[in-house]
ModelCIF file with pLDDT and N, C-alpha, C, O atoms, coordinates in Angstrom:
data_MODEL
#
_entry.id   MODEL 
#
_entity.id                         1 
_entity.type                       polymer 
_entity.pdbx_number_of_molecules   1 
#
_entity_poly.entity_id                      1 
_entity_poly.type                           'polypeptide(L)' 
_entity_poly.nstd_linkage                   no 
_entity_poly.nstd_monomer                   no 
_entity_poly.pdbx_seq_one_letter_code       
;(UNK)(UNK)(UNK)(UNK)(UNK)(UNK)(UNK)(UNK)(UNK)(UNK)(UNK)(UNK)(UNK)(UNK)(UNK)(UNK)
(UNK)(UNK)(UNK)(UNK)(UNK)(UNK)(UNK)(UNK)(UNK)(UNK)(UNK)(UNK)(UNK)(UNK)(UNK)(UNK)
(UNK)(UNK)(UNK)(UNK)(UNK)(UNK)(UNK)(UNK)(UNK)(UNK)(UNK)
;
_entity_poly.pdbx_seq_one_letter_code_can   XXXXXXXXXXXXXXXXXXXXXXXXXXXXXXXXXXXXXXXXXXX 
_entity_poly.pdbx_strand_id                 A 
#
loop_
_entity_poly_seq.entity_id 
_entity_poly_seq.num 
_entity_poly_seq.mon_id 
_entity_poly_seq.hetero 
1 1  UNK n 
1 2  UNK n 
1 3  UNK n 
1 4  UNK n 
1 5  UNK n 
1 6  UNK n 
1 7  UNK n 
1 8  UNK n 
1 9  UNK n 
1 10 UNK n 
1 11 UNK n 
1 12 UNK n 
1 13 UNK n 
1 14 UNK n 
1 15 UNK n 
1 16 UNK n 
1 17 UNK n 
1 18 UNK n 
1 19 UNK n 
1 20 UNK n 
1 21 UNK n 
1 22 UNK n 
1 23 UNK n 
1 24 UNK n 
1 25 UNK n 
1 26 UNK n 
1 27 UNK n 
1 28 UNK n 
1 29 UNK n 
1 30 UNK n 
1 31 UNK n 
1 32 UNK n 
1 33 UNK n 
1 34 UNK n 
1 35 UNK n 
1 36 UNK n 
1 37 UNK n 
1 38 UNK n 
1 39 UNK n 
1 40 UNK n 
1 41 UNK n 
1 42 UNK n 
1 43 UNK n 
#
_struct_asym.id          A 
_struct_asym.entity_id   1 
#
loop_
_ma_qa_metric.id 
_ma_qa_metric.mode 
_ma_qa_metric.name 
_ma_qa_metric.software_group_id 
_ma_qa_metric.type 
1 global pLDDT . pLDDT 
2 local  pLDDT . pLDDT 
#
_ma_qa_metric_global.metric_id      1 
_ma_qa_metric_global.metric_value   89.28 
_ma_qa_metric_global.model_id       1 
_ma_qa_metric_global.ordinal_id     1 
#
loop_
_ma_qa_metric_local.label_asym_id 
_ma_qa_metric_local.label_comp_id 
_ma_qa_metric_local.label_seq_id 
_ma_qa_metric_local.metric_id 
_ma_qa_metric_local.metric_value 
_ma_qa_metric_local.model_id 
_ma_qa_metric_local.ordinal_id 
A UNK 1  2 89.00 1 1  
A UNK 2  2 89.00 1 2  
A UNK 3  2 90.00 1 3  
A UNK 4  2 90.00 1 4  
A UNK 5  2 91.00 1 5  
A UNK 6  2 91.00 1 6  
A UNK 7  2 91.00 1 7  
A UNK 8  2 91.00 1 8  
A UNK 9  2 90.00 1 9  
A UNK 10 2 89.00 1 10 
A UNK 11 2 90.00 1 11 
A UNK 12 2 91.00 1 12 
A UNK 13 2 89.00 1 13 
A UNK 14 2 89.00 1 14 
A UNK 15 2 91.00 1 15 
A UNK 16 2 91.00 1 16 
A UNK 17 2 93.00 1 17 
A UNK 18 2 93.00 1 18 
A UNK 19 2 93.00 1 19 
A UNK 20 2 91.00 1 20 
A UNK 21 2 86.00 1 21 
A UNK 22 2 87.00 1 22 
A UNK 23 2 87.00 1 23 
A UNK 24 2 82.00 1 24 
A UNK 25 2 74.00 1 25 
A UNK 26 2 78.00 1 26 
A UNK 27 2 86.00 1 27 
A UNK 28 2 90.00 1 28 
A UNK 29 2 93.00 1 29 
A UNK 30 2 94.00 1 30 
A UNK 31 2 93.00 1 31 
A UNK 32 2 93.00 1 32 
A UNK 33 2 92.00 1 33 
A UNK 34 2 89.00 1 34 
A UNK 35 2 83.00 1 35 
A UNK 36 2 84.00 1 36 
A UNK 37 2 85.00 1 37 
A UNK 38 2 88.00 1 38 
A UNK 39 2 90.00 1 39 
A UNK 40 2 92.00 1 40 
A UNK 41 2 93.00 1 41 
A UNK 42 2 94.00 1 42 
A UNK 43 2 94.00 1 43 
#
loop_
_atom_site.group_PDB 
_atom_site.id 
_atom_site.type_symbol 
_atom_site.label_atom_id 
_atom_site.label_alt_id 
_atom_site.label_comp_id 
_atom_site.label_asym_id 
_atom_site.label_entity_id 
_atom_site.label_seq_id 
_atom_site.pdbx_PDB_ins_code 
_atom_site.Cartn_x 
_atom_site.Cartn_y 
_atom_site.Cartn_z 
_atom_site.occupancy 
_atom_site.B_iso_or_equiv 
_atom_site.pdbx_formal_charge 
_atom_site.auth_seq_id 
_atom_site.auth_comp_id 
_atom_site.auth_asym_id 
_atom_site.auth_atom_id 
_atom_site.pdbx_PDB_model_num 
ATOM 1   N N  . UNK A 1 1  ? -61.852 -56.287 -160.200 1.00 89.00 ? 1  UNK A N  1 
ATOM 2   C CA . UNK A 1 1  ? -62.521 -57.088 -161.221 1.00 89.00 ? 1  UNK A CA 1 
ATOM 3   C C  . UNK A 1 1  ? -62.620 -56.321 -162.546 1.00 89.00 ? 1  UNK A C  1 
ATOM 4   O O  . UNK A 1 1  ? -62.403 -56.923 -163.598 1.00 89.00 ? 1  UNK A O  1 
ATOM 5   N N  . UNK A 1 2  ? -63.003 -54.753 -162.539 1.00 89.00 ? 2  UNK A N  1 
ATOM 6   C CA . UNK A 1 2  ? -63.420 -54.218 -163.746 1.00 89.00 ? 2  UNK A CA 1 
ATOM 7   C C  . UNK A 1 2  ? -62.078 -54.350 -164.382 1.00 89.00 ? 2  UNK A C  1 
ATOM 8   O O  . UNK A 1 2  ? -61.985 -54.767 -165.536 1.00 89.00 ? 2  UNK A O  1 
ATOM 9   N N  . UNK A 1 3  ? -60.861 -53.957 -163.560 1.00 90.00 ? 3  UNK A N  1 
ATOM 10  C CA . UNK A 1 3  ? -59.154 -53.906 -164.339 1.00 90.00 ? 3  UNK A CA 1 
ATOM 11  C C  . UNK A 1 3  ? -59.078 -54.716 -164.468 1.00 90.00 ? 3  UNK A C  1 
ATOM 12  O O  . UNK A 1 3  ? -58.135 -54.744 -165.259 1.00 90.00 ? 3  UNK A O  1 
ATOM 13  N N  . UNK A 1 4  ? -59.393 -55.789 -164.291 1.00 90.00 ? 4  UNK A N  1 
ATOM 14  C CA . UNK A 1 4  ? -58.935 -57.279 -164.583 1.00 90.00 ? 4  UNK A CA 1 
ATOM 15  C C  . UNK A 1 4  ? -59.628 -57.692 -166.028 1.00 90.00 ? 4  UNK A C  1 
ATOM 16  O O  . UNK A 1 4  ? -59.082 -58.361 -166.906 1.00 90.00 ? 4  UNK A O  1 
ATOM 17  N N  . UNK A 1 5  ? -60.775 -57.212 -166.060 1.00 91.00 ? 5  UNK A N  1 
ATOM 18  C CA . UNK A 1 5  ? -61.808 -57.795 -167.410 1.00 91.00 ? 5  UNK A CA 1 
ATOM 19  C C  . UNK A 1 5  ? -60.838 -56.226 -168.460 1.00 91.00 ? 5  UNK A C  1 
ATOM 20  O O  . UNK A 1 5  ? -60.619 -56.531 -169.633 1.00 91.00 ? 5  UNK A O  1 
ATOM 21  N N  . UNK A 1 6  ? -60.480 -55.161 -168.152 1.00 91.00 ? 6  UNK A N  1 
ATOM 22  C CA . UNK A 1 6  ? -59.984 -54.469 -169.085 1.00 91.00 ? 6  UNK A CA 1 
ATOM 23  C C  . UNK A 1 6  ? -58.512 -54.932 -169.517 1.00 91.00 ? 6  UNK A C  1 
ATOM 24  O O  . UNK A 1 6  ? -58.227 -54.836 -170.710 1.00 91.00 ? 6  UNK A O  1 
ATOM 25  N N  . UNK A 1 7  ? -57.715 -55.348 -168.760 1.00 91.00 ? 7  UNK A N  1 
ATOM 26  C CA . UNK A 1 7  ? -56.709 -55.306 -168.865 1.00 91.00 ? 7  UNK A CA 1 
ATOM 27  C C  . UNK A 1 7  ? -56.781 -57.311 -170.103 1.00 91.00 ? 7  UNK A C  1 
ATOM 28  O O  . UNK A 1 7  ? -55.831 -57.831 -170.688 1.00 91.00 ? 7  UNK A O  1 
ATOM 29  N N  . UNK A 1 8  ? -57.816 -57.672 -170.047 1.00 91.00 ? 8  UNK A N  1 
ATOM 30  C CA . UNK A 1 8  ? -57.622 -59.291 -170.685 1.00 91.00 ? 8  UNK A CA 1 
ATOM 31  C C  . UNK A 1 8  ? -58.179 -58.410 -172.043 1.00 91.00 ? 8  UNK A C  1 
ATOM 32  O O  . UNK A 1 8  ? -57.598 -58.565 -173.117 1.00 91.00 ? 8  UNK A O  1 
ATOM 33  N N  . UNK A 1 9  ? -59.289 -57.518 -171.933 1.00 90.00 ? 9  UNK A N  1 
ATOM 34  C CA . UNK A 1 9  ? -59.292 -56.957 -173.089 1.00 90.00 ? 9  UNK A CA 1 
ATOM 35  C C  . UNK A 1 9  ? -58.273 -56.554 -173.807 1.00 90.00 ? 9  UNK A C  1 
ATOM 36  O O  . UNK A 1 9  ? -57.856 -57.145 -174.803 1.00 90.00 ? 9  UNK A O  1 
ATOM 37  N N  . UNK A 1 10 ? -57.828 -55.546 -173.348 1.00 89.00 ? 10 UNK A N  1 
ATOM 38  C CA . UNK A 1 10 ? -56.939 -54.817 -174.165 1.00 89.00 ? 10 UNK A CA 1 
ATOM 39  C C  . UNK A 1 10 ? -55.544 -55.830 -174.572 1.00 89.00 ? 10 UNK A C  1 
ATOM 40  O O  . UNK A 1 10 ? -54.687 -55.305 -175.283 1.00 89.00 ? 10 UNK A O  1 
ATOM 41  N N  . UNK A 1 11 ? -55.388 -56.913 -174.228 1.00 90.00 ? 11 UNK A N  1 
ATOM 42  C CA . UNK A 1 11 ? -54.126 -57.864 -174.678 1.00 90.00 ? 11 UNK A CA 1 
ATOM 43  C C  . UNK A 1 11 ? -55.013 -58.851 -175.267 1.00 90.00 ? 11 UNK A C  1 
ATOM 44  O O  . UNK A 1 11 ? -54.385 -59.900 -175.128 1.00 90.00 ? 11 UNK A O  1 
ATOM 45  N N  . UNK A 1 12 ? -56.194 -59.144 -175.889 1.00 91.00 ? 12 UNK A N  1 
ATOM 46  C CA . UNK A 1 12 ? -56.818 -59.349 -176.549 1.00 91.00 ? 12 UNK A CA 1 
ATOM 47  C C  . UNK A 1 12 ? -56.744 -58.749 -177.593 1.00 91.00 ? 12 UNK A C  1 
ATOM 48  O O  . UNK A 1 12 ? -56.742 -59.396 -178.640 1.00 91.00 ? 12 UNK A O  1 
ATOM 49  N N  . UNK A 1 13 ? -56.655 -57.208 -177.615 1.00 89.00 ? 13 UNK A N  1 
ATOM 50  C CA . UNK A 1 13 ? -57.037 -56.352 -178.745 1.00 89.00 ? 13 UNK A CA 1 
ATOM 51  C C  . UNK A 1 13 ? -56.035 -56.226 -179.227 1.00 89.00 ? 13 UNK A C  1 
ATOM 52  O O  . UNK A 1 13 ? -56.082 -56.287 -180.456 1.00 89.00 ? 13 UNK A O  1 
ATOM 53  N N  . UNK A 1 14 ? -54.318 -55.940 -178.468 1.00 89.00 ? 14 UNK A N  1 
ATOM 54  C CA . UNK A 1 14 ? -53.331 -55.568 -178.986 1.00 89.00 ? 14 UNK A CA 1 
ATOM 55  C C  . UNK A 1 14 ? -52.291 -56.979 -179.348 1.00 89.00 ? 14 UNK A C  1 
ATOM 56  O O  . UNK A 1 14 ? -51.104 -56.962 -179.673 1.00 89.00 ? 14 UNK A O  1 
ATOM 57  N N  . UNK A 1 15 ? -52.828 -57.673 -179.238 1.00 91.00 ? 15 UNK A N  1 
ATOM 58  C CA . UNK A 1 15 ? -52.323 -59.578 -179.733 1.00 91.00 ? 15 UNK A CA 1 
ATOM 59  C C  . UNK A 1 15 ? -53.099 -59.910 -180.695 1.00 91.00 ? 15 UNK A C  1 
ATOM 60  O O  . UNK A 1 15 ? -54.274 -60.181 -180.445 1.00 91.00 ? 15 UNK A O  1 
ATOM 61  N N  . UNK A 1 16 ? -52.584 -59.959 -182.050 1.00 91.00 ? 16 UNK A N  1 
ATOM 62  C CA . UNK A 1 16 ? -53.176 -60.985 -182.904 1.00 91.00 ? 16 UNK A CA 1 
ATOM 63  C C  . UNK A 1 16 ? -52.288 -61.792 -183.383 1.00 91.00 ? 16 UNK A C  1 
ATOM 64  O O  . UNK A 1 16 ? -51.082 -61.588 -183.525 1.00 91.00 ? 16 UNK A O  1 
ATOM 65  N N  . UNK A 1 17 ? -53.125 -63.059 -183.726 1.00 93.00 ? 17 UNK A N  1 
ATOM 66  C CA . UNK A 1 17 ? -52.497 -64.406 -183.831 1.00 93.00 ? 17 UNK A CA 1 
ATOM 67  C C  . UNK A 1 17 ? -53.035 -65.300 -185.246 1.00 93.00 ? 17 UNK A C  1 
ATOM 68  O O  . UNK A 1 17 ? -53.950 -66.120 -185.167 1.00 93.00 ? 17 UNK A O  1 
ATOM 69  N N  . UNK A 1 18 ? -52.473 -65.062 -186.240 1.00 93.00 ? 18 UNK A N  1 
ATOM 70  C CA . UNK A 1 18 ? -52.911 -65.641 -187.282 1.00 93.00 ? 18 UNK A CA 1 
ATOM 71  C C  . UNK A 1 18 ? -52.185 -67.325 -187.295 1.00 93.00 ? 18 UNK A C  1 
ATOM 72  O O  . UNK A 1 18 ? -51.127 -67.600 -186.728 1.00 93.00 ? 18 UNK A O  1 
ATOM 73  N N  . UNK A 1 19 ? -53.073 -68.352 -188.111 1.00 93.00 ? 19 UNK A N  1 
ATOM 74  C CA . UNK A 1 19 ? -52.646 -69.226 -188.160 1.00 93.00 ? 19 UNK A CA 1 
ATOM 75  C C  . UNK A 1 19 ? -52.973 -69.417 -189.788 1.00 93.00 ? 19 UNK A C  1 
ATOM 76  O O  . UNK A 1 19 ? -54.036 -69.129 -190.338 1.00 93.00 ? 19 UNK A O  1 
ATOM 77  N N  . UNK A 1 20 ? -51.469 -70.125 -190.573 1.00 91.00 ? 20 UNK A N  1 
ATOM 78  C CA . UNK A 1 20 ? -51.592 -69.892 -192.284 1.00 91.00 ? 20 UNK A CA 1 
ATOM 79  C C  . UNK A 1 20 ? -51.965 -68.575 -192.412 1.00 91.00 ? 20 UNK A C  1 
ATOM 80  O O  . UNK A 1 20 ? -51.281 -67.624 -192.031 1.00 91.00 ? 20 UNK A O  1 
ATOM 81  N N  . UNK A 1 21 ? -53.723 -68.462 -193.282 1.00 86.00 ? 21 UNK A N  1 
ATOM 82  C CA . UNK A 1 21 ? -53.938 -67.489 -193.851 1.00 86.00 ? 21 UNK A CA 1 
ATOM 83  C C  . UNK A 1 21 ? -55.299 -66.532 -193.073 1.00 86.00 ? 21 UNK A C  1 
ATOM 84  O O  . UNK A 1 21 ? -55.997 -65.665 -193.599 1.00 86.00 ? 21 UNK A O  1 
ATOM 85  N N  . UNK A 1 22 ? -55.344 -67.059 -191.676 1.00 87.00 ? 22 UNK A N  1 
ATOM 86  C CA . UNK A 1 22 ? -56.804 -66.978 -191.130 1.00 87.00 ? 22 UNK A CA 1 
ATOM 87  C C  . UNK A 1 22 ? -56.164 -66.313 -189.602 1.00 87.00 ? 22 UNK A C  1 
ATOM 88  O O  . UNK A 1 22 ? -55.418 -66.908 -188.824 1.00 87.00 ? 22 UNK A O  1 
ATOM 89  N N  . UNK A 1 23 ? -56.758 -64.781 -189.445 1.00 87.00 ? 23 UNK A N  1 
ATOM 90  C CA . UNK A 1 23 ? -56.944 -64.093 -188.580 1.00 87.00 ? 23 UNK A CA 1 
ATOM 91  C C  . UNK A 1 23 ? -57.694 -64.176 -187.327 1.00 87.00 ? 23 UNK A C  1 
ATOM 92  O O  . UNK A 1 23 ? -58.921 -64.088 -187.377 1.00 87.00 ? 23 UNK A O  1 
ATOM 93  N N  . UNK A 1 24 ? -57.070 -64.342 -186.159 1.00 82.00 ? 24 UNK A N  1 
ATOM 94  C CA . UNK A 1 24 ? -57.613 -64.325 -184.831 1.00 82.00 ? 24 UNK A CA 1 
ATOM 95  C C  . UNK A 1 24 ? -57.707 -63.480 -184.349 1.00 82.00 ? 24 UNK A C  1 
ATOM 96  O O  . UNK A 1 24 ? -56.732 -63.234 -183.640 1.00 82.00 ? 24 UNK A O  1 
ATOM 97  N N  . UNK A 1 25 ? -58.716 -62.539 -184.325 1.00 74.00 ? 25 UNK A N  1 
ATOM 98  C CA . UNK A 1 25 ? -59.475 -60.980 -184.264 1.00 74.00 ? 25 UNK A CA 1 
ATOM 99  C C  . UNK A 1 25 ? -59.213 -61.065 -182.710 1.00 74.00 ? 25 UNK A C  1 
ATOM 100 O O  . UNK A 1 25 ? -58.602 -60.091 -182.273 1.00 74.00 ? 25 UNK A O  1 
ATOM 101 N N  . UNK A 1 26 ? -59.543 -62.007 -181.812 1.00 78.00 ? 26 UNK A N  1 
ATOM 102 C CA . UNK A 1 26 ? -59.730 -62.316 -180.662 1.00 78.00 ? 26 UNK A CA 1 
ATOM 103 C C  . UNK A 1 26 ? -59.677 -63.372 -179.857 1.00 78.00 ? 26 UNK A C  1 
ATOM 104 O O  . UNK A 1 26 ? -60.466 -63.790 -179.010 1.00 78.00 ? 26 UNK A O  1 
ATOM 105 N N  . UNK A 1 27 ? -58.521 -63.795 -180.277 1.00 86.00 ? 27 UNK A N  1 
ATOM 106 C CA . UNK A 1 27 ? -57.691 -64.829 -180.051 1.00 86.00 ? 27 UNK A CA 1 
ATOM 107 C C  . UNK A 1 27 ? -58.086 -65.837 -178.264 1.00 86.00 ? 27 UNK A C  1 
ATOM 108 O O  . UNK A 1 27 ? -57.756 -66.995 -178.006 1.00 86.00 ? 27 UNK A O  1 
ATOM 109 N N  . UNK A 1 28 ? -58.829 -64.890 -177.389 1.00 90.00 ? 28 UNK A N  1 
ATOM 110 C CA . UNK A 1 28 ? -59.218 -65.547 -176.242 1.00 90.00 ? 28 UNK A CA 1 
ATOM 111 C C  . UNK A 1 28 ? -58.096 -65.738 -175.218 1.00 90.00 ? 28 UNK A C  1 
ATOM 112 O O  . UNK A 1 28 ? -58.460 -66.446 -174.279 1.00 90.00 ? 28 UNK A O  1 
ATOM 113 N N  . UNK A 1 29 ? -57.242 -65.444 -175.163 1.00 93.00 ? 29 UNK A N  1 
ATOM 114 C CA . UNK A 1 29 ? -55.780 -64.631 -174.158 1.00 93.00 ? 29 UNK A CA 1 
ATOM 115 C C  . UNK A 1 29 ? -56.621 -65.020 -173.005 1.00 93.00 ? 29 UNK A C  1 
ATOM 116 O O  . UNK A 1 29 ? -57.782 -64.622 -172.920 1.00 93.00 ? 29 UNK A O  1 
ATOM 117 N N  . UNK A 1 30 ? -55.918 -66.007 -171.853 1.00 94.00 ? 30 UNK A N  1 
ATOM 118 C CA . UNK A 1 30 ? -56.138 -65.581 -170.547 1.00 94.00 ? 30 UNK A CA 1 
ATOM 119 C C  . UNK A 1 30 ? -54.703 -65.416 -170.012 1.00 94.00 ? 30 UNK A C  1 
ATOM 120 O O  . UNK A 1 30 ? -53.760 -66.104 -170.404 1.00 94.00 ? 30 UNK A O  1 
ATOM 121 N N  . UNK A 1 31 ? -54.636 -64.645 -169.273 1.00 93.00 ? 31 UNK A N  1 
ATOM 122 C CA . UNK A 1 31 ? -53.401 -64.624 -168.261 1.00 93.00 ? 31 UNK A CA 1 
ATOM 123 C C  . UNK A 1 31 ? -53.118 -66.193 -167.553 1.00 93.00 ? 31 UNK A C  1 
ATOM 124 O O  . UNK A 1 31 ? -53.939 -67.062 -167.259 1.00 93.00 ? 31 UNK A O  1 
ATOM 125 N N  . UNK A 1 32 ? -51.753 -66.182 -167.421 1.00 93.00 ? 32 UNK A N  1 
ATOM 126 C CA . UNK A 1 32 ? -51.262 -68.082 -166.583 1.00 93.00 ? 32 UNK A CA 1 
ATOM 127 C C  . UNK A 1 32 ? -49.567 -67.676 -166.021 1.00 93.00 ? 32 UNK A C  1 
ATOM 128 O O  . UNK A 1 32 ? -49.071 -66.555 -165.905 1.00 93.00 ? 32 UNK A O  1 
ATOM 129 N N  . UNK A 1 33 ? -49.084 -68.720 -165.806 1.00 92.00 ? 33 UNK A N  1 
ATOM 130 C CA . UNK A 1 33 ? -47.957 -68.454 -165.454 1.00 92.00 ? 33 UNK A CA 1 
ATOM 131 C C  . UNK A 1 33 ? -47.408 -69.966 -165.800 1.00 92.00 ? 33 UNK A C  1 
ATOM 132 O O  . UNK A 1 33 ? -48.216 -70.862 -165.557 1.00 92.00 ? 33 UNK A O  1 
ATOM 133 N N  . UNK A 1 34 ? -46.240 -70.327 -166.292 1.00 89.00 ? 34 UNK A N  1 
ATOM 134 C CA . UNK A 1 34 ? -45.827 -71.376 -167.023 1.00 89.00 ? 34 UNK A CA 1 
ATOM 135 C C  . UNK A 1 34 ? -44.531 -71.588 -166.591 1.00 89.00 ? 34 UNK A C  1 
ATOM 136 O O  . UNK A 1 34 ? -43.610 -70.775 -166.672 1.00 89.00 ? 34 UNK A O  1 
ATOM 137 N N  . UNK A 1 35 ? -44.466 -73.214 -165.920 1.00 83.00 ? 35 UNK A N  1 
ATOM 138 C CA . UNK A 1 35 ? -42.635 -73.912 -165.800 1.00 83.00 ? 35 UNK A CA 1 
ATOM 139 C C  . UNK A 1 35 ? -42.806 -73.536 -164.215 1.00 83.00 ? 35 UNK A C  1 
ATOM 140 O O  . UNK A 1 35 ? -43.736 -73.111 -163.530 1.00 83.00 ? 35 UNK A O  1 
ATOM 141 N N  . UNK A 1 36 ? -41.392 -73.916 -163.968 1.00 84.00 ? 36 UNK A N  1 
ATOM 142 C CA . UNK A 1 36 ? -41.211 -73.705 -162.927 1.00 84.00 ? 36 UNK A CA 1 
ATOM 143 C C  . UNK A 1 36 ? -40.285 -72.551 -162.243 1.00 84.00 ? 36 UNK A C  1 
ATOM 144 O O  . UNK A 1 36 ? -39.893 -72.396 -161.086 1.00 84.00 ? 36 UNK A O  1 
ATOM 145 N N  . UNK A 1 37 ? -40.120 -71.890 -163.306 1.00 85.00 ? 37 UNK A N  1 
ATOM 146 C CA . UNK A 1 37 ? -39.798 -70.118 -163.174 1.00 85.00 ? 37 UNK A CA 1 
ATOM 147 C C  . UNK A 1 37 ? -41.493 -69.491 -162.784 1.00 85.00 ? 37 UNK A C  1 
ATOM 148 O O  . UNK A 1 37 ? -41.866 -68.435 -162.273 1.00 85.00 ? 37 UNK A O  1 
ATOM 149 N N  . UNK A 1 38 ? -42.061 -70.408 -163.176 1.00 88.00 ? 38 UNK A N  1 
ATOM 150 C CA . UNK A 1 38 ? -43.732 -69.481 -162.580 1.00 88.00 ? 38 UNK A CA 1 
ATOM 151 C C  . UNK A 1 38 ? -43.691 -67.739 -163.862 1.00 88.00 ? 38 UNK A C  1 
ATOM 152 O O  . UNK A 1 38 ? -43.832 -66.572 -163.497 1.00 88.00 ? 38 UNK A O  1 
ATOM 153 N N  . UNK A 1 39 ? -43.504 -68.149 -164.998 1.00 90.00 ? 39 UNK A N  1 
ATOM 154 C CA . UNK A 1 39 ? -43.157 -67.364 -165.708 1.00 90.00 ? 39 UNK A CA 1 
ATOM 155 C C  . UNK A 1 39 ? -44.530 -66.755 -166.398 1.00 90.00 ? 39 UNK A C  1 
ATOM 156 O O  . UNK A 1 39 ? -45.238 -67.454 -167.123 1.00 90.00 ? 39 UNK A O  1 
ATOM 157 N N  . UNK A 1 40 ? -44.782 -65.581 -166.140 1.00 92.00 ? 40 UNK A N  1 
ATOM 158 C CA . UNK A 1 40 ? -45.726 -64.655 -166.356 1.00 92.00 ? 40 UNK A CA 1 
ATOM 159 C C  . UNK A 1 40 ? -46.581 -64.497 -167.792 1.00 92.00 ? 40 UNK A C  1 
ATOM 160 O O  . UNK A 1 40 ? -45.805 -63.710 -168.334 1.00 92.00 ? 40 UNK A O  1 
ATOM 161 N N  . UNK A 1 41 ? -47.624 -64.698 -168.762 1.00 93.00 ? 41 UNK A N  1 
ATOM 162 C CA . UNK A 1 41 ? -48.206 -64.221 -169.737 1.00 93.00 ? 41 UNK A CA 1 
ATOM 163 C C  . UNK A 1 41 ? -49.153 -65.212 -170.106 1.00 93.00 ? 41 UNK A C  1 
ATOM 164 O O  . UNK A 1 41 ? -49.592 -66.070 -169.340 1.00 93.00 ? 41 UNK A O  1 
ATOM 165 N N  . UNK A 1 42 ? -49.508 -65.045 -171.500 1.00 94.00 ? 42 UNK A N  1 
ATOM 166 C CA . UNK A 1 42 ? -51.017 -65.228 -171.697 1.00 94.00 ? 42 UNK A CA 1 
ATOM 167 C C  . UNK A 1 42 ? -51.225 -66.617 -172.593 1.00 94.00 ? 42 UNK A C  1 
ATOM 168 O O  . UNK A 1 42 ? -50.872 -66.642 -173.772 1.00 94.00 ? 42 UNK A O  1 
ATOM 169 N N  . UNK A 1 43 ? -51.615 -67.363 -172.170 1.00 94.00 ? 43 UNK A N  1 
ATOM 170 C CA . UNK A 1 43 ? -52.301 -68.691 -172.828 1.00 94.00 ? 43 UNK A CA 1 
ATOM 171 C C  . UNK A 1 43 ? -53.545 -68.709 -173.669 1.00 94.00 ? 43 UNK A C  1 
ATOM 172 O O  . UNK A 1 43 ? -53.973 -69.773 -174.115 1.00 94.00 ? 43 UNK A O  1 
#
């Protein structure tokens, strides 16, 4: 659980996501898996 809450952190911290001119400090990243390759990363 604790690696799990660090590891959403830290791809939180090292992902930013601006939209136009406005910065997403903490964009809210959860881990998913997407399609039907079951393809690995963060929503």
């Amino acid at each position: 659980e604790r690696l799990a809450v660090w590891r959403n952190r830290e791809v939180n911290r090292l992902i930013q996501i601006t939209v136009n001119d406005s910065l997403y400090q903490q964009p809210g990243l959860l881990f998913s898996q997407l399609g039907e390759v079951q393809q690995r990363g963060f929503q």
